[in-house]
PDB file of N, CA and C in Angstrom:
ATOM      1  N   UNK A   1     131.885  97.038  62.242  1.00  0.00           N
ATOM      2  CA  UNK A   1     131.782  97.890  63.408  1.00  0.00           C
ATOM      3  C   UNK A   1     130.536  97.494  64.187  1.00  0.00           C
ATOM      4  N   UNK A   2     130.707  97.108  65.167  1.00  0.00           N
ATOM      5  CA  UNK A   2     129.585  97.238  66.338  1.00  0.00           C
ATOM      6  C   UNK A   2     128.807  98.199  67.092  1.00  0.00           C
ATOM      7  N   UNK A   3     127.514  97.934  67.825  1.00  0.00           N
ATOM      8  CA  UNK A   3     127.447  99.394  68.384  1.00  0.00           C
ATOM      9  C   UNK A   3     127.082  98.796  69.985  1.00  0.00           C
ATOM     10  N   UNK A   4     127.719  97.734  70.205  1.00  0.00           N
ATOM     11  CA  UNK A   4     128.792  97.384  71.455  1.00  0.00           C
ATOM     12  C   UNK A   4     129.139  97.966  72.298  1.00  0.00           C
ATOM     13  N   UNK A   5     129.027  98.707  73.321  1.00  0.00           N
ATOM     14  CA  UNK A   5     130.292  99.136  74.430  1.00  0.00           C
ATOM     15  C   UNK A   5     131.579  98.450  74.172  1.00  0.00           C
ATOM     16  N   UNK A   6     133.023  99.118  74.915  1.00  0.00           N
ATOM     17  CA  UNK A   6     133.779  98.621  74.505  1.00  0.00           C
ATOM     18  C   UNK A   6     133.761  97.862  75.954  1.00  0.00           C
ATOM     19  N   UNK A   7     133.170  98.983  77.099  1.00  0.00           N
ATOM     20  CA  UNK A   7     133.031  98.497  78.582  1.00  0.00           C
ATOM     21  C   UNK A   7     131.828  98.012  78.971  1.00  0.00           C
ATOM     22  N   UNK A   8     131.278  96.927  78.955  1.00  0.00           N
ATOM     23  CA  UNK A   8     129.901  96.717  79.618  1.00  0.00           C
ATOM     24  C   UNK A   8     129.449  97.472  80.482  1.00  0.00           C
ATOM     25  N   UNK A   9     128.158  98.139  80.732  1.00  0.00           N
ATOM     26  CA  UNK A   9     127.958  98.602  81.934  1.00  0.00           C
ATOM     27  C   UNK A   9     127.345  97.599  82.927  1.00  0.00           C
ATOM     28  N   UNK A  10     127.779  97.816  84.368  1.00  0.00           N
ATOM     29  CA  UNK A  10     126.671  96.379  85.057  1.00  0.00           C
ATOM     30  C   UNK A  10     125.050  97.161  85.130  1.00  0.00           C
ATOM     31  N   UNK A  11     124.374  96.115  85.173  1.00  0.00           N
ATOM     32  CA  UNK A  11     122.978  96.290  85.590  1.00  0.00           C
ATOM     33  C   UNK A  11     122.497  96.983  86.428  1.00  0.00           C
ATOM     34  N   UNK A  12     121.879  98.146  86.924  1.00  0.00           N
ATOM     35  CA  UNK A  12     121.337  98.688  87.799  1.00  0.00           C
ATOM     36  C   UNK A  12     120.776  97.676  88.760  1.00  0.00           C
ATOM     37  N   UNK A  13     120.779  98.093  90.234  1.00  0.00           N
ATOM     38  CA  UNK A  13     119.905  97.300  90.898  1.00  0.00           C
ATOM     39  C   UNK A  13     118.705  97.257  91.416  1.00  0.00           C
ATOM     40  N   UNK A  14     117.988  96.158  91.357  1.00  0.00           N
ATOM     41  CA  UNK A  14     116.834  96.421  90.654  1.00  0.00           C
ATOM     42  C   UNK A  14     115.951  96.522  92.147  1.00  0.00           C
ATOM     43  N   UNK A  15     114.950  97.287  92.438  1.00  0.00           N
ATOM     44  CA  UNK A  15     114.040  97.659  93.573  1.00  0.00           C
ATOM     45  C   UNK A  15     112.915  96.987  93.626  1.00  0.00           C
ATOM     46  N   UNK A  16     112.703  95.799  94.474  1.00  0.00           N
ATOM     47  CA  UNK A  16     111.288  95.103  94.207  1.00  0.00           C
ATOM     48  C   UNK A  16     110.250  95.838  94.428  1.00  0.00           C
ATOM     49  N   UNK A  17     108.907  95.444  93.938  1.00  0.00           N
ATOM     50  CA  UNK A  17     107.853  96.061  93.799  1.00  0.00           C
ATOM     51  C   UNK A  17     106.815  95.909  94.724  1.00  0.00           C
ATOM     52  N   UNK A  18     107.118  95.852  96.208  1.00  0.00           N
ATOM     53  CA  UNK A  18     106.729  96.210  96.798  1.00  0.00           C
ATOM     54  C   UNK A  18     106.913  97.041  97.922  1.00  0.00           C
ATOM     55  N   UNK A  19     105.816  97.673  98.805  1.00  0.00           N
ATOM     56  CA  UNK A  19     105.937  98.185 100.127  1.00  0.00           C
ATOM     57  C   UNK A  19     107.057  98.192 100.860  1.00  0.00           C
ATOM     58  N   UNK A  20     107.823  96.971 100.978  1.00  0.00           N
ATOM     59  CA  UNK A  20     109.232  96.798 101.515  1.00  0.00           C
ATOM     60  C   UNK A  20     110.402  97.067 100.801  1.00  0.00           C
ATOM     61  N   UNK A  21     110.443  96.851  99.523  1.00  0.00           N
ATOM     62  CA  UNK A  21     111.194  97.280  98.837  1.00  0.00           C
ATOM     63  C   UNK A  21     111.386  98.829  98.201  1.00  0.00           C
ATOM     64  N   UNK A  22     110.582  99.308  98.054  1.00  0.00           N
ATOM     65  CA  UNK A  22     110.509 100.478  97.736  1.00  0.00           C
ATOM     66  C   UNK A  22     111.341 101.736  99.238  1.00  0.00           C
ATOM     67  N   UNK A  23     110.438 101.444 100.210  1.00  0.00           N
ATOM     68  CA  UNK A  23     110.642 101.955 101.025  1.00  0.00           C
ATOM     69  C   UNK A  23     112.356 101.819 101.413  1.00  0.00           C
ATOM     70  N   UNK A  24     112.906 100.590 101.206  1.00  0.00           N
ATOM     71  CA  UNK A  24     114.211 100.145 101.416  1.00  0.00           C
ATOM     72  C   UNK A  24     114.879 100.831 100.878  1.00  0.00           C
ATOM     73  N   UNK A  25     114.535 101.515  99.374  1.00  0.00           N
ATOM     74  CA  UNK A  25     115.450 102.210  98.745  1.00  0.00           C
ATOM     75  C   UNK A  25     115.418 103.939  98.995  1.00  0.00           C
ATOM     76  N   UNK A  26     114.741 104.288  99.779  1.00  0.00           N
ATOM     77  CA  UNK A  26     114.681 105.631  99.962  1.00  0.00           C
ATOM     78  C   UNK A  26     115.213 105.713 101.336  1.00  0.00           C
ATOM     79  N   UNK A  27     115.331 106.816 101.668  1.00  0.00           N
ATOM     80  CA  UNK A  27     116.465 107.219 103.085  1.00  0.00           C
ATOM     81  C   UNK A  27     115.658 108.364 103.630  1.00  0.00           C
ATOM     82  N   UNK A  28     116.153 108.685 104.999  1.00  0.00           N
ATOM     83  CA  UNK A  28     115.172 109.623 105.638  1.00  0.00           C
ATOM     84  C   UNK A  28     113.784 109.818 105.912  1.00  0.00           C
ATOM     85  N   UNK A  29     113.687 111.269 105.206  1.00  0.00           N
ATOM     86  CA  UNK A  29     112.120 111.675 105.330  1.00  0.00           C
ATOM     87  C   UNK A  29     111.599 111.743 104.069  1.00  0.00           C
ATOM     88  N   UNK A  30     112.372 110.936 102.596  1.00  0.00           N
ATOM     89  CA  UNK A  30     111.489 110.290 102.125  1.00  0.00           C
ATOM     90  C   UNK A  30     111.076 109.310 102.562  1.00  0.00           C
ATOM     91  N   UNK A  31     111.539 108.169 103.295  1.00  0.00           N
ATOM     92  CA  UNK A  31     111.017 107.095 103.257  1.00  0.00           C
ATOM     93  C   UNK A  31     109.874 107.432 104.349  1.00  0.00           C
ATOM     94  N   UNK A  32     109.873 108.180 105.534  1.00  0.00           N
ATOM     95  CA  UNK A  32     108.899 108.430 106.450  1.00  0.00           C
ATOM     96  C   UNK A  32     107.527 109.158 105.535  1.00  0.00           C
ATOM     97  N   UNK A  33     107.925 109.786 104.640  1.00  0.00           N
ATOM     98  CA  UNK A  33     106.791 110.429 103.690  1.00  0.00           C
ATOM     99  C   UNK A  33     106.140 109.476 102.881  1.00  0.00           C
ATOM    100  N   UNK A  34     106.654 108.501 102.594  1.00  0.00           N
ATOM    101  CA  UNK A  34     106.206 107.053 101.673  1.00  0.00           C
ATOM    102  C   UNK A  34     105.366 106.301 102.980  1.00  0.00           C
ATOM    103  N   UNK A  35     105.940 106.046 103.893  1.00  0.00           N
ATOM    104  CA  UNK A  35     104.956 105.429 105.083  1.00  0.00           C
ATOM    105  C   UNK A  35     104.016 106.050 105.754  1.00  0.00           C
ATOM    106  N   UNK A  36     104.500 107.766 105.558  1.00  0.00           N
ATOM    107  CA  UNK A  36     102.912 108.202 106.187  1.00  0.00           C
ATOM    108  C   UNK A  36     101.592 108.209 105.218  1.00  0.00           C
ATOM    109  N   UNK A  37     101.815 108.432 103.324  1.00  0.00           N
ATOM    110  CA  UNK A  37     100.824 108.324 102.521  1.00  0.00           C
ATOM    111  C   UNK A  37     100.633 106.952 102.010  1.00  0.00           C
ATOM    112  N   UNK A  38     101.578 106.054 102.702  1.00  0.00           N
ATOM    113  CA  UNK A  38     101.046 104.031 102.047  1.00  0.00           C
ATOM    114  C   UNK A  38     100.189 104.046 102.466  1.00  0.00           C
ATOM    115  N   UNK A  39      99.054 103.919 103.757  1.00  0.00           N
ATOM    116  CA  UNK A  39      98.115 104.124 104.170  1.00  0.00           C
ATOM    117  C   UNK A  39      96.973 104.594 104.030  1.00  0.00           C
ATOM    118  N   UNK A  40      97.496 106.006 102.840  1.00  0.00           N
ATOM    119  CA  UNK A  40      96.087 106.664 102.579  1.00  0.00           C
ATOM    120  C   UNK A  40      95.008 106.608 101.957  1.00  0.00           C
ATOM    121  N   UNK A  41      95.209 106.067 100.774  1.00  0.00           N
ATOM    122  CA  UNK A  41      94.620 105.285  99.800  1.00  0.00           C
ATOM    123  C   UNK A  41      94.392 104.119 100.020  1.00  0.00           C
ATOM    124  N   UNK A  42      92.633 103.816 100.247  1.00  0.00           N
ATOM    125  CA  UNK A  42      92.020 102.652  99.963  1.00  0.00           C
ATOM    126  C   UNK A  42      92.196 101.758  98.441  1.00  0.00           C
ATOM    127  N   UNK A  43      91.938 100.722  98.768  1.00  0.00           N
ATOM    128  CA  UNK A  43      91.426 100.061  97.602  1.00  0.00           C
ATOM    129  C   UNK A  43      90.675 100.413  96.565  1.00  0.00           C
ATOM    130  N   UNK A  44      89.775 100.959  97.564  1.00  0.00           N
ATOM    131  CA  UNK A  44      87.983 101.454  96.175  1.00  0.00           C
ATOM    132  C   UNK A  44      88.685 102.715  95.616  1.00  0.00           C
ATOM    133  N   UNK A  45      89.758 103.510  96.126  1.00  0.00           N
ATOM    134  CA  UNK A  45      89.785 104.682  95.592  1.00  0.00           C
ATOM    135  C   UNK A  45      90.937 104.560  94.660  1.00  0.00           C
ATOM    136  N   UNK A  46      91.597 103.354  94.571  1.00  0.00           N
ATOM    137  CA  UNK A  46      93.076 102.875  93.835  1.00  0.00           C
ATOM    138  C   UNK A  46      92.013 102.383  92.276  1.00  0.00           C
ATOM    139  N   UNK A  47      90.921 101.864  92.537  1.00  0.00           N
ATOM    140  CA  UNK A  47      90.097 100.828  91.756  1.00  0.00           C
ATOM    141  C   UNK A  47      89.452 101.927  90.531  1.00  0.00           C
ATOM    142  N   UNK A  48      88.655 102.618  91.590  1.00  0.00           N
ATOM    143  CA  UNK A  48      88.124 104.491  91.039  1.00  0.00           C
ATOM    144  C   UNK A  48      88.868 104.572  90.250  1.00  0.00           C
ATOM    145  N   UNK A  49      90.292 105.081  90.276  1.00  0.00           N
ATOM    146  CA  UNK A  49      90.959 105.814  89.505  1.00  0.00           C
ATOM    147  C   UNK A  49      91.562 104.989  88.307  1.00  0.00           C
ATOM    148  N   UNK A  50      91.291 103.985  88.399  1.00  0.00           N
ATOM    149  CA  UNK A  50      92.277 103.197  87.312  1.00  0.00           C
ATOM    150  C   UNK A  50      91.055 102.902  86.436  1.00  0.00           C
ATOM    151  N   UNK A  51      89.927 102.841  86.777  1.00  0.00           N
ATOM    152  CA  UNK A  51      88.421 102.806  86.144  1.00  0.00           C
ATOM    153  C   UNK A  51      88.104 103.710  84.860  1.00  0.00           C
ATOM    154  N   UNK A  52      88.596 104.933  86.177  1.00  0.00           N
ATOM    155  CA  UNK A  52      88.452 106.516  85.145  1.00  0.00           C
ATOM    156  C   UNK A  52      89.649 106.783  84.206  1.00  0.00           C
ATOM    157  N   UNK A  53      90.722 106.159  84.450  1.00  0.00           N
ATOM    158  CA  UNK A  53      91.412 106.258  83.680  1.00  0.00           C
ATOM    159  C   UNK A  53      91.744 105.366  82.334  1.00  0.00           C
ATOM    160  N   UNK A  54      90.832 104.754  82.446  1.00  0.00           N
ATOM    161  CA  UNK A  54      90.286 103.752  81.658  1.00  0.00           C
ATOM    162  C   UNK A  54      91.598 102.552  81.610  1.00  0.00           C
ATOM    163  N   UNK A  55      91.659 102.260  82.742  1.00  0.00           N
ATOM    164  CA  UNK A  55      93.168 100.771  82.890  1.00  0.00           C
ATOM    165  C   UNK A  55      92.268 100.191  83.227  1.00  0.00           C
ATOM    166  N   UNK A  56      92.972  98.654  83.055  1.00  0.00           N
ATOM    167  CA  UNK A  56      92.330  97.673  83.365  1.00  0.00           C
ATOM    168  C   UNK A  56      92.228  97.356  85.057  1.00  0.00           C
ATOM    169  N   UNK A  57      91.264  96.722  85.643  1.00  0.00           N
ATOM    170  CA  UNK A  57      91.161  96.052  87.086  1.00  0.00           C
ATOM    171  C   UNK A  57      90.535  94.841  87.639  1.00  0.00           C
ATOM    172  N   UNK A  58      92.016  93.947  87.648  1.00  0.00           N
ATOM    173  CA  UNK A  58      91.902  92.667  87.892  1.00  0.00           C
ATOM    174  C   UNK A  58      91.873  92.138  89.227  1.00  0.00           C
TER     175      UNK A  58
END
Protein backbone atom coordinates (compact mmCIF):
# COMPACT_ATOMS: atom_id res chain seq x y z
CA UNK A 1 0.00 0.00 0.00
CA UNK A 2 1.14 3.45 -0.79
CA UNK A 3 0.43 6.72 0.70
CA UNK A 4 0.26 8.07 -2.97
CA UNK A 5 -2.72 10.01 -4.19
CA UNK A 6 -4.59 8.06 -6.45
CA UNK A 7 -5.05 11.75 -8.28
CA UNK A 8 -2.01 13.95 -8.31
CA UNK A 9 -2.72 17.27 -7.25
CA UNK A 10 -1.07 20.07 -9.66
CA UNK A 11 1.22 22.50 -8.01
CA UNK A 12 -0.02 25.68 -6.72
CA UNK A 13 1.12 28.70 -8.49
CA UNK A 14 3.79 30.01 -7.29
CA UNK A 15 3.94 34.16 -6.51
CA UNK A 16 7.40 35.67 -7.04
CA UNK A 17 9.01 37.41 -4.34
CA UNK A 18 8.86 40.49 -5.22
CA UNK A 19 7.10 44.03 -5.25
CA UNK A 20 5.65 43.07 -8.67
CA UNK A 21 4.72 39.92 -8.00
CA UNK A 22 3.11 40.04 -4.95
CA UNK A 23 1.13 42.94 -5.79
CA UNK A 24 0.06 40.93 -9.11
CA UNK A 25 -1.56 38.50 -7.01
CA UNK A 26 -3.86 40.60 -4.99
CA UNK A 27 -6.94 42.48 -6.55
CA UNK A 28 -8.50 45.75 -5.62
CA UNK A 29 -7.96 47.59 -2.47
CA UNK A 30 -5.75 45.05 -1.35
CA UNK A 31 -3.41 45.58 -3.79
CA UNK A 32 -3.82 49.61 -3.46
CA UNK A 33 -3.23 48.93 0.45
CA UNK A 34 0.10 46.93 -0.39
CA UNK A 35 1.22 50.05 -2.58
CA UNK A 36 0.24 52.63 -0.24
CA UNK A 37 2.41 50.82 2.90
CA UNK A 38 5.50 49.45 0.21
CA UNK A 39 6.78 52.80 0.73
CA UNK A 40 6.63 53.13 4.33
CA UNK A 41 9.27 51.40 5.68
CA UNK A 42 12.80 52.42 5.26
CA UNK A 43 15.66 50.31 5.13
CA UNK A 44 17.21 51.32 8.65
CA UNK A 45 13.85 50.51 10.11
CA UNK A 46 13.50 46.92 8.07
CA UNK A 47 17.42 46.45 9.43
CA UNK A 48 16.20 47.69 13.28
CA UNK A 49 13.81 45.16 13.43
CA UNK A 50 15.42 42.13 12.16
CA UNK A 51 18.46 43.21 14.59
CA UNK A 52 16.00 43.14 17.54
CA UNK A 53 14.66 40.27 16.55
CA UNK A 54 17.71 38.74 16.58
CA UNK A 55 17.72 37.56 12.42
CA UNK A 56 20.39 37.78 10.58
CA UNK A 57 21.38 41.11 8.18
CA UNK A 58 23.16 40.67 5.14
Amino acid sequence: MSAQPIHPHPEPDRVPRNAEGIAAALEGERRMEFYRTLPTRSVAVAIARRQAAGLPVE
